[in-house]
N, C-alpha and C. Protein backbone atom coordinates (compact mmCIF):
# COMPACT_ATOMS: atom_id res chain seq x y z
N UNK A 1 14.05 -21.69 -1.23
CA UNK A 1 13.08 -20.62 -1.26
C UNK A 1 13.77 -19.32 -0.87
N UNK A 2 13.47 -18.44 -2.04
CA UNK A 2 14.10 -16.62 -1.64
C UNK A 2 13.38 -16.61 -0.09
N UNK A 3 14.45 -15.48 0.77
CA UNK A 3 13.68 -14.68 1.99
C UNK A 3 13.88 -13.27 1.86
N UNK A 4 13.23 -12.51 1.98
CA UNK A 4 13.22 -11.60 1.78
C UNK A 4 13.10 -10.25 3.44
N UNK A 5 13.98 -9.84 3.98
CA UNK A 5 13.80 -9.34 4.84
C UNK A 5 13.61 -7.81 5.26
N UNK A 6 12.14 -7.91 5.72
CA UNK A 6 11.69 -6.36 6.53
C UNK A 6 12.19 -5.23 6.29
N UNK A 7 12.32 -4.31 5.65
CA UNK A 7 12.93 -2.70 5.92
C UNK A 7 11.82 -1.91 6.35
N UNK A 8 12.64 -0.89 7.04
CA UNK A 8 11.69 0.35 7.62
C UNK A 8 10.88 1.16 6.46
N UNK A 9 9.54 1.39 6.68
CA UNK A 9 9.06 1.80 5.37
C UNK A 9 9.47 3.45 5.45
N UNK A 10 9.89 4.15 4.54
CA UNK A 10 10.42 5.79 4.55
C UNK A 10 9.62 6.28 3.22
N UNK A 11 9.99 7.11 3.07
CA UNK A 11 9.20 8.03 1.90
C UNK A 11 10.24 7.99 0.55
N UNK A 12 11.64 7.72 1.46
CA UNK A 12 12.73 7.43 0.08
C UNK A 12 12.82 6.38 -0.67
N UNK A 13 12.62 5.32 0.39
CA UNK A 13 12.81 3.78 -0.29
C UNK A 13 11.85 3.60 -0.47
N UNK A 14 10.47 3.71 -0.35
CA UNK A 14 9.27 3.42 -1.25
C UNK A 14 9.02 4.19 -2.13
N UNK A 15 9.45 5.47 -2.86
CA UNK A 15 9.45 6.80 -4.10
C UNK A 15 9.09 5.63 -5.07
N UNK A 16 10.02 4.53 -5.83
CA UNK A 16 9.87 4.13 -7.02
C UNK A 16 8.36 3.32 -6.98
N UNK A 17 7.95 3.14 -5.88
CA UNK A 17 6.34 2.59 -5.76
C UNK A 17 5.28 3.03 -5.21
N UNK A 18 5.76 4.22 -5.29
CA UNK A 18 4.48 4.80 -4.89
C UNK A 18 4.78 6.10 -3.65
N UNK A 19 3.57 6.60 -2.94
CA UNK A 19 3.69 7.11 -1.69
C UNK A 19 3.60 7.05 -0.45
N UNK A 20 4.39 7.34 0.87
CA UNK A 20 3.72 7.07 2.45
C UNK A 20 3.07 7.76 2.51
N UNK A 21 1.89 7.51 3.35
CA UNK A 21 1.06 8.89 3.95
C UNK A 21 0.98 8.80 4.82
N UNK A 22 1.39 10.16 5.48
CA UNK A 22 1.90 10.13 7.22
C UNK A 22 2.10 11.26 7.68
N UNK A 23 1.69 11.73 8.62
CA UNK A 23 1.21 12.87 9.43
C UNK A 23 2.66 13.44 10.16
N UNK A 24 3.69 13.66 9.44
CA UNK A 24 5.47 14.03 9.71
C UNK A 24 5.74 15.97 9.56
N UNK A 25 6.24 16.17 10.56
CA UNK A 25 6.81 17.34 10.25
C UNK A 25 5.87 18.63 10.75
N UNK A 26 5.63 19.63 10.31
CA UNK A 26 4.94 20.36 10.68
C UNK A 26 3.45 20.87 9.62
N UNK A 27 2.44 20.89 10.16
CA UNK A 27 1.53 20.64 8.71
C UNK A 27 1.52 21.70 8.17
N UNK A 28 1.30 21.55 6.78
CA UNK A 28 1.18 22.32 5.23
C UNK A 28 0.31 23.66 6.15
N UNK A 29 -0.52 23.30 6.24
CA UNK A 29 -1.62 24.30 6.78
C UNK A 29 -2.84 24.34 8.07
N UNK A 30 -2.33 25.68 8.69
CA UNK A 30 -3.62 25.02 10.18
C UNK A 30 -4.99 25.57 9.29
N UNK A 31 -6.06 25.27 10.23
CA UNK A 31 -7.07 25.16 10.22
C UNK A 31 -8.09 25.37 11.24
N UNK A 32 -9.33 25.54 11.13
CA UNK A 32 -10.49 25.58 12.37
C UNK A 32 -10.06 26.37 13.45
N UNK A 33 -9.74 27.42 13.44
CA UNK A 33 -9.01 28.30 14.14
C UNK A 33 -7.12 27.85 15.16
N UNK A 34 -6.86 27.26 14.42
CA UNK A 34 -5.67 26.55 14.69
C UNK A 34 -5.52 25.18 15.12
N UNK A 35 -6.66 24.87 15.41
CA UNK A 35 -7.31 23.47 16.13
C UNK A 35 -7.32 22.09 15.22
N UNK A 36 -6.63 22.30 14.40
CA UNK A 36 -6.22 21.09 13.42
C UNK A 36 -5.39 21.52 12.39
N UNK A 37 -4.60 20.89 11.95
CA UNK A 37 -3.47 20.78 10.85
C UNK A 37 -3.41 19.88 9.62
N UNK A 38 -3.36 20.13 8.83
CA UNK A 38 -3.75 19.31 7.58
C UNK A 38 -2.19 19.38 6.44
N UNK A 39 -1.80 18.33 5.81
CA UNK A 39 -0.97 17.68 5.83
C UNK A 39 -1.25 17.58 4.32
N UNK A 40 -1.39 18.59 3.73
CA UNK A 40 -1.91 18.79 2.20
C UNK A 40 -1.41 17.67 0.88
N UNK A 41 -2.49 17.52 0.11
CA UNK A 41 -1.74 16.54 -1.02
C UNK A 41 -0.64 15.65 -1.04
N UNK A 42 -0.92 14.94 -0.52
CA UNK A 42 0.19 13.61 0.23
C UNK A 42 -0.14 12.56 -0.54
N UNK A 43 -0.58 12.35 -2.17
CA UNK A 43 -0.44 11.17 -2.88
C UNK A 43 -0.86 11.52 -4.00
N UNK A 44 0.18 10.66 -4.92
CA UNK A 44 -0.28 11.01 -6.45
C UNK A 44 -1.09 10.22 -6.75
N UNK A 45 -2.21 10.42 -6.70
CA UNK A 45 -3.69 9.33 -6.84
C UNK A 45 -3.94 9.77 -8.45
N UNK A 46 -3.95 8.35 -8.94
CA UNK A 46 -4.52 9.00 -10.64
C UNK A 46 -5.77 7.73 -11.04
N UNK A 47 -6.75 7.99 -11.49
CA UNK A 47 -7.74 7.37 -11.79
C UNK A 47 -7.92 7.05 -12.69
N UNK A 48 -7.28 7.33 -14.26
CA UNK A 48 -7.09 7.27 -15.57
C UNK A 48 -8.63 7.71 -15.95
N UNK A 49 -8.29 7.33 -17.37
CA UNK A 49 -9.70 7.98 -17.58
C UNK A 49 -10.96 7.83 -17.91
N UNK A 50 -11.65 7.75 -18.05
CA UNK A 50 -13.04 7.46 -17.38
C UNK A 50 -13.62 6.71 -15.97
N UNK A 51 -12.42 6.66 -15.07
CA UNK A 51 -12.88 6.46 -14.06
C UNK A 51 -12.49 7.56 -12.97
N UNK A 52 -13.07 7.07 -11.71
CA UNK A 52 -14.01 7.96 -10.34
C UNK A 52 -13.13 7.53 -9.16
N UNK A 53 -12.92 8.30 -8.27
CA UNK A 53 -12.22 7.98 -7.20
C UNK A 53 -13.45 7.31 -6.08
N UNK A 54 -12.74 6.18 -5.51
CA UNK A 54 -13.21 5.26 -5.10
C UNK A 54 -13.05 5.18 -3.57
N UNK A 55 -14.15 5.26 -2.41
CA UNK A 55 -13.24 4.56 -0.99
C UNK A 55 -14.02 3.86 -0.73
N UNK A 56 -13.49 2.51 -0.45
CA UNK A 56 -14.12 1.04 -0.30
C UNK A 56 -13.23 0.76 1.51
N UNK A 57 -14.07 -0.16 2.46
CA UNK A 57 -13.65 -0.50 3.39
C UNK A 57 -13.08 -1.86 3.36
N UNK A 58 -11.49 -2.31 3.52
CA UNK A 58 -11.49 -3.47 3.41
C UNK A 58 -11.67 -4.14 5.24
N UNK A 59 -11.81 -5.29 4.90
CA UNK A 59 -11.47 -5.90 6.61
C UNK A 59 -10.34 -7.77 6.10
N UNK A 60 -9.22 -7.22 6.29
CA UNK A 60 -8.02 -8.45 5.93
C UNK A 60 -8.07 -9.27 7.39
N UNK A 61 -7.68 -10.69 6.80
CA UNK A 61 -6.73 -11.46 7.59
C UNK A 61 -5.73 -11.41 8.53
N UNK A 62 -5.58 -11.26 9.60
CA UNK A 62 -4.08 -10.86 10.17
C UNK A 62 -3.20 -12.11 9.28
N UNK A 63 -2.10 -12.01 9.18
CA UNK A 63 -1.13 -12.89 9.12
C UNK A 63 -0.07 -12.39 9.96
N UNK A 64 0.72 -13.68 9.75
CA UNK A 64 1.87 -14.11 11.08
C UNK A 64 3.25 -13.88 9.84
N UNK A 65 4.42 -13.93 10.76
CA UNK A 65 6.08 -13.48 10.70
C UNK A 65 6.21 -15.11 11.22
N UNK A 66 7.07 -15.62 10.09
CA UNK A 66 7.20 -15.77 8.56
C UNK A 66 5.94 -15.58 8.21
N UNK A 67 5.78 -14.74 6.58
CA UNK A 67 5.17 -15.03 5.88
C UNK A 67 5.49 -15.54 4.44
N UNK A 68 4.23 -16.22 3.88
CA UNK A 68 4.83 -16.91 2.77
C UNK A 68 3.84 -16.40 1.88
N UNK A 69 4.65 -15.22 1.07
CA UNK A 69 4.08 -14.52 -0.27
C UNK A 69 3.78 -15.74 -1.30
N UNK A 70 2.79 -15.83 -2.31
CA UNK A 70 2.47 -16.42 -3.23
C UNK A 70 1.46 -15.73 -4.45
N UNK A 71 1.13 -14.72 -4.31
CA UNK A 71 0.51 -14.04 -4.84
C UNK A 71 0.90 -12.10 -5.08
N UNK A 72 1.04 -12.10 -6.43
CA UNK A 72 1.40 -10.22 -5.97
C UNK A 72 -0.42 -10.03 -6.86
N UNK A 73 -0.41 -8.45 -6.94
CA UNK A 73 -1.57 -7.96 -8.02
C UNK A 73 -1.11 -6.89 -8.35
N UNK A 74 -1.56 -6.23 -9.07
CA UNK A 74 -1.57 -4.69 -9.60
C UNK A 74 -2.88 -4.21 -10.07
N UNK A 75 -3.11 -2.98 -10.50
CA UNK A 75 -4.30 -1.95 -10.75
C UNK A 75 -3.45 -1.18 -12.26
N UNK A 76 -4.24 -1.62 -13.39
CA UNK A 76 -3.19 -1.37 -14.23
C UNK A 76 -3.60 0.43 -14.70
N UNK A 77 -4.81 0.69 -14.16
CA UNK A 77 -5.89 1.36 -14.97
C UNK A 77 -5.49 2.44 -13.48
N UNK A 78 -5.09 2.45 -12.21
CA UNK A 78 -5.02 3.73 -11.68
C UNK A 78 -4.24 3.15 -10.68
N UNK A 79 -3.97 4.29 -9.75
CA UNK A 79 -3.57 4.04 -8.38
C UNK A 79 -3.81 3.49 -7.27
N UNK A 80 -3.62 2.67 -6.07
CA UNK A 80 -4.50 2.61 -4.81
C UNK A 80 -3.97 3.31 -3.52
N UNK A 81 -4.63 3.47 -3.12
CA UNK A 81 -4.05 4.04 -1.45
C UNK A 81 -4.55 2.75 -0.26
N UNK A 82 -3.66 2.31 0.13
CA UNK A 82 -4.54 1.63 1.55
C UNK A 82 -3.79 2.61 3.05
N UNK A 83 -5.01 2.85 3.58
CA UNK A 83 -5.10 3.53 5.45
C UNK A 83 -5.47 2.63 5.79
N UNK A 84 -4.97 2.35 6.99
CA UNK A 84 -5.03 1.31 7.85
C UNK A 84 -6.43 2.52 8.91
N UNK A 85 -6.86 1.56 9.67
CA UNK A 85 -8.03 2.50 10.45
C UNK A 85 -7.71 1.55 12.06
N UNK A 86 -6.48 1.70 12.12
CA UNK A 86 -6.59 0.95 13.13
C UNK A 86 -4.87 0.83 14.10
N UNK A 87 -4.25 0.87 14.78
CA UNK A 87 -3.25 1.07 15.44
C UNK A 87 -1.88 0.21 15.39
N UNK A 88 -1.91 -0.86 14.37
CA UNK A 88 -0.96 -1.71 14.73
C UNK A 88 -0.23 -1.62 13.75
N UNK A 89 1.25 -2.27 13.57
CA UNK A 89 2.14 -2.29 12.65
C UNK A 89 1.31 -2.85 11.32
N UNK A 90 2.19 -2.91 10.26
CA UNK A 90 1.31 -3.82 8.79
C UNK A 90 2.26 -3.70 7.61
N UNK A 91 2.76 -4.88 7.21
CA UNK A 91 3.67 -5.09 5.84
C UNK A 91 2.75 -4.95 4.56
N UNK A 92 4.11 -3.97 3.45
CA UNK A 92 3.86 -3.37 2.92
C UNK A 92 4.98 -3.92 2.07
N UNK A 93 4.32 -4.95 0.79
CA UNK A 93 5.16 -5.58 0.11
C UNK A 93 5.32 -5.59 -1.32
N UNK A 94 5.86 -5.15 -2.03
CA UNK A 94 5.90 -4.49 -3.49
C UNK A 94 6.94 -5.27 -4.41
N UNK A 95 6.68 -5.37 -5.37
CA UNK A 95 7.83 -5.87 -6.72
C UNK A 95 8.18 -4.74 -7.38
N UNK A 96 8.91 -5.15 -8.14
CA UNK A 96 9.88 -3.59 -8.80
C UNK A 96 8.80 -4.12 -10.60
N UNK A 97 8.99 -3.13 -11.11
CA UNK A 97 7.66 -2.91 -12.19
C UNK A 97 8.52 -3.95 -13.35
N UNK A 98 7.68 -4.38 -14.69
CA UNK A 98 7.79 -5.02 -15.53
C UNK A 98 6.53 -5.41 -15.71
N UNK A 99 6.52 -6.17 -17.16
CA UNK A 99 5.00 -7.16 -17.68
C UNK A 99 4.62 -8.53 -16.20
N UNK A 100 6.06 -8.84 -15.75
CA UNK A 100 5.85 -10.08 -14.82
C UNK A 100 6.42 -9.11 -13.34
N UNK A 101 6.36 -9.48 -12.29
CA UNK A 101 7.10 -8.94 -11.14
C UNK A 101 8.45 -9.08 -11.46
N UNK A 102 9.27 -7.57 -10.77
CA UNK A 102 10.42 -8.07 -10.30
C UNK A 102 10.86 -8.11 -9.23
N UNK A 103 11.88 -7.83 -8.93
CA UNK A 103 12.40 -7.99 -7.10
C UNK A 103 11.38 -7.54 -5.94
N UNK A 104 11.31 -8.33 -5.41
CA UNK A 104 10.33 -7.87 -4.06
C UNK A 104 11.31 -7.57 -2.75
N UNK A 105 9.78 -5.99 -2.05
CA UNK A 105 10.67 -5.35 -1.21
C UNK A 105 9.14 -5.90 -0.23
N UNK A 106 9.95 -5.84 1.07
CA UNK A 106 9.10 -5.73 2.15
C UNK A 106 9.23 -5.05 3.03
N UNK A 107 8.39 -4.09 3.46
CA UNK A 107 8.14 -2.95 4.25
C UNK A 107 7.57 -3.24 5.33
N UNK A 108 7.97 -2.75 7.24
CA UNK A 108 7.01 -2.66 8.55
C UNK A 108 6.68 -0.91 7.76
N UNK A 109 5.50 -0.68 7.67
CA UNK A 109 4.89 0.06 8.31
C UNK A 109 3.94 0.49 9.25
N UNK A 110 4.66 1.42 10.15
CA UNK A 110 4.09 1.61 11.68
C UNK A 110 2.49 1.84 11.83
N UNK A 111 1.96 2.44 13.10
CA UNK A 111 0.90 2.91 13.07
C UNK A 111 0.05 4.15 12.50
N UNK A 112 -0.20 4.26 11.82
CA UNK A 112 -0.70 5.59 11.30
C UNK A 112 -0.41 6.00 10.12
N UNK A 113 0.16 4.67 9.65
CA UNK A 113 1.46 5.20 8.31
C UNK A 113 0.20 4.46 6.74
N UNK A 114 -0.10 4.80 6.26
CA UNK A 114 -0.14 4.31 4.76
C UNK A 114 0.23 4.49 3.60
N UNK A 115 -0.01 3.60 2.72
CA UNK A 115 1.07 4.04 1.36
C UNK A 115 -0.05 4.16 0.13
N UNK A 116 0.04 4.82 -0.94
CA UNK A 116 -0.40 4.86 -1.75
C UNK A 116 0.51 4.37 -3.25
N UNK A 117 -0.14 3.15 -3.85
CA UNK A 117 0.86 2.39 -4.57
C UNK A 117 0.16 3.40 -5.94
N UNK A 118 1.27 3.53 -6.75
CA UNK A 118 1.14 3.95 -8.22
C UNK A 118 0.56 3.30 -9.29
N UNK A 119 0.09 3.49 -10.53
CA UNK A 119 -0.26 2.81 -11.08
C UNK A 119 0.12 1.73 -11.91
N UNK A 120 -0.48 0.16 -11.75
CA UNK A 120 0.48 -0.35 -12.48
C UNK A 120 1.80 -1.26 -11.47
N UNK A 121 1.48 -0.81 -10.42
CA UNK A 121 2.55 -1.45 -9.27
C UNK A 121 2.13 -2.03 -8.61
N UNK A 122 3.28 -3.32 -8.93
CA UNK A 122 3.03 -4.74 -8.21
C UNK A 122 2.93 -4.41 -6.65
N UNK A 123 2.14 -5.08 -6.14
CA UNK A 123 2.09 -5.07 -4.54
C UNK A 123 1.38 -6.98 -3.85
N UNK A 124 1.43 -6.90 -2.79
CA UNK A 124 0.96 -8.04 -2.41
C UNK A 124 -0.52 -7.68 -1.49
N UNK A 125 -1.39 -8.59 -1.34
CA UNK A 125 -2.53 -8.27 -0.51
C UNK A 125 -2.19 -7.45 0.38
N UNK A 126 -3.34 -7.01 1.32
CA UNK A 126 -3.45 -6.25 2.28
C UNK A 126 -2.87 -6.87 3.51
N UNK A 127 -1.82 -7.43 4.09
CA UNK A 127 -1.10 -7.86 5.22
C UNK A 127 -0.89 -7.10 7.05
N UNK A 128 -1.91 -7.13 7.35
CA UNK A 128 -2.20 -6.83 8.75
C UNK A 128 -1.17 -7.61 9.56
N UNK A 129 -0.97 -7.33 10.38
CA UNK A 129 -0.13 -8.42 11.83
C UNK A 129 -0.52 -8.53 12.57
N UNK A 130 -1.87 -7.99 12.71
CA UNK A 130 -2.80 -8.37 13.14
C UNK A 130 -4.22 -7.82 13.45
N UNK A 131 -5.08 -8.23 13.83
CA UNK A 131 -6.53 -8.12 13.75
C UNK A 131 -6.93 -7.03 15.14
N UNK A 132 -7.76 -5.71 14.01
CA UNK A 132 -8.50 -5.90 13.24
C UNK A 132 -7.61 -5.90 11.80
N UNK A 133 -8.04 -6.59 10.61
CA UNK A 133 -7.08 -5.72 9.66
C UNK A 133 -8.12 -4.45 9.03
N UNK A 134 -8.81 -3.64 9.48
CA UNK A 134 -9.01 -2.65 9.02
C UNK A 134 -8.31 -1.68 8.23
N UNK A 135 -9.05 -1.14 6.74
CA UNK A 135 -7.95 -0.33 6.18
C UNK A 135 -9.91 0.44 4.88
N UNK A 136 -9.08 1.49 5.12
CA UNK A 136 -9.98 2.29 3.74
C UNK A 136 -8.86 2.21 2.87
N UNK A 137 -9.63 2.29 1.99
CA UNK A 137 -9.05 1.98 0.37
C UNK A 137 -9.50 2.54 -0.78
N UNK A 138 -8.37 3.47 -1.04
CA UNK A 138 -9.15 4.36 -1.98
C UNK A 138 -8.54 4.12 -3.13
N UNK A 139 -9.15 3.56 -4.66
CA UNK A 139 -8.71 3.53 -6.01
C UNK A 139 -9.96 3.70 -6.78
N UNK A 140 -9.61 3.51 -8.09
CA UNK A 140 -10.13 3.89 -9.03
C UNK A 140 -11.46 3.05 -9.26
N UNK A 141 -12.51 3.38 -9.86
CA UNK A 141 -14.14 2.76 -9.82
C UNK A 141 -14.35 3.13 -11.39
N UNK A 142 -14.70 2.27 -11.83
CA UNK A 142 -14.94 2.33 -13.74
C UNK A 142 -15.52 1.13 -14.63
N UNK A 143 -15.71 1.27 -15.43
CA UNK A 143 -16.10 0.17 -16.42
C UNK A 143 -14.80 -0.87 -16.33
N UNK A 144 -13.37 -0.79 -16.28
CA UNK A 144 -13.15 -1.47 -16.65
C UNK A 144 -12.38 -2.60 -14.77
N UNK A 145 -11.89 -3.86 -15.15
CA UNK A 145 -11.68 -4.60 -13.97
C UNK A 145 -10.41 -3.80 -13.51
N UNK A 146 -9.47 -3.30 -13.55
CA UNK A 146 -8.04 -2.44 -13.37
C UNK A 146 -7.23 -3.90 -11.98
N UNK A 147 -7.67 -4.78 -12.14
CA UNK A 147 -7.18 -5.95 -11.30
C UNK A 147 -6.62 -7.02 -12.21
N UNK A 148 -5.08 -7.10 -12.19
CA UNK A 148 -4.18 -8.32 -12.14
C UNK A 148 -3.96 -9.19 -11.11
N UNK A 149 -3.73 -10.20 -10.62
CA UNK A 149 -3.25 -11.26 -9.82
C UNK A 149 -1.97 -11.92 -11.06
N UNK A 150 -1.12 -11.91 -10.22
CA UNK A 150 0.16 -13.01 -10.79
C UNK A 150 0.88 -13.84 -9.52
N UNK A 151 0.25 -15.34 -9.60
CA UNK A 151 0.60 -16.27 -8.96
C UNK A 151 2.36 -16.44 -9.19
N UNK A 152 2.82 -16.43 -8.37
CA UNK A 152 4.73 -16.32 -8.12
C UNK A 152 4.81 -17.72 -8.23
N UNK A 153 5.87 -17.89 -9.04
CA UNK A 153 6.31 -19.17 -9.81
C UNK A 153 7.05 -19.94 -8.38
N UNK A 154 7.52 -19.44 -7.49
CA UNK A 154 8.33 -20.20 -6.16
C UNK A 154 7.93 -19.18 -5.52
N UNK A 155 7.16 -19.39 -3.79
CA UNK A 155 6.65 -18.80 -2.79
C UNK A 155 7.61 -17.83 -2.08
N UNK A 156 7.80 -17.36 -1.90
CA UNK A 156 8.91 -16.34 -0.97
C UNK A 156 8.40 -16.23 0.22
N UNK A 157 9.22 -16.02 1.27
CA UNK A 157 9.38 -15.70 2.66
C UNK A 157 9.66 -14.32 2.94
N UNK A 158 8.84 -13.89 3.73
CA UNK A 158 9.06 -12.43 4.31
C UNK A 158 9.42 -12.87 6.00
N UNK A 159 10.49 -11.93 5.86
CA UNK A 159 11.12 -12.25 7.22
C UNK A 159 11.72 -11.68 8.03
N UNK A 160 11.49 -11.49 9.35
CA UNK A 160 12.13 -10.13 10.08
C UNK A 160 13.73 -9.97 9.75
């Protein structure tokens, strides 16, 4: 069985899948008389077309280190964003694009950190480390299902 081990999630090594969103640096623009900072346009969210931007609340599973991937999905029809709403670390696990998955990466991302996957990009469920797994989730809402599942032919290990 492949293992596949942990990298730090950055804004460089996740580019080909998407975006982090994360409150870094000094913000785009203050606000409310200086009393907040806002961190402008931080994801290429695309909805294709005829559909509506979407925020749905998920509540995941914690899972445990090892994990044993068996399932990726994609959104073929738009983008997703998952925010975590909640303080703890959370893997962030992606395949490199094609009709089937290719190489899988696995990401810690920290507290506060979320990613917004592109469209069309393989990713794995929502993976908490633990509970609550709280996360808003914002993608696309439309006529059509924009949900793949592709069951992985041999299970992989994610591993510190």
């Amino acid at each position: 069985m492949e293992h596949i081990r942990i990298k730090p999630l950055t804004s460089e090594t996740f580019a080909p899948f998407g975006d982090v969103l994360q409150a870094s640096g000094a913000p785009d623009r203050l606000l409310n008389f200086g009393t907040c900072g806002r961190f402008h346009d931080r994801a290429r969210l695309d909805f294709g077309a005829g559909g509506r931007a979407g925020i749905s609340i998920f509540d995941a599973e914690a899972r445990d280190l090892p994990y044993r991937l068996e399932l990726v999905e994609r959104h073929p029809d738009g983008s997703q964003a998952f925010m975590p709403m909640h303080s703890h670390d959370w893997l962030v696990i992606v395949a490199e694009a094609g009709e089937t998955p290719g190489q899988i990466h696995a990401f810690r991302a920290g507290p506060g950190r979320g990613v917004n996957f592109l469209r069309g990009t393989w990713h794995a469920v929502l993976t908490p480390l633990h509970n609550p797994g709280l996360f808003a989730v914002v993608d696309r809402i439309g006529d059509t299902r924009n949900h793949e599942e592709f069951p992985l032919p041999q299970p992989v290990m994610i591993v510190e």
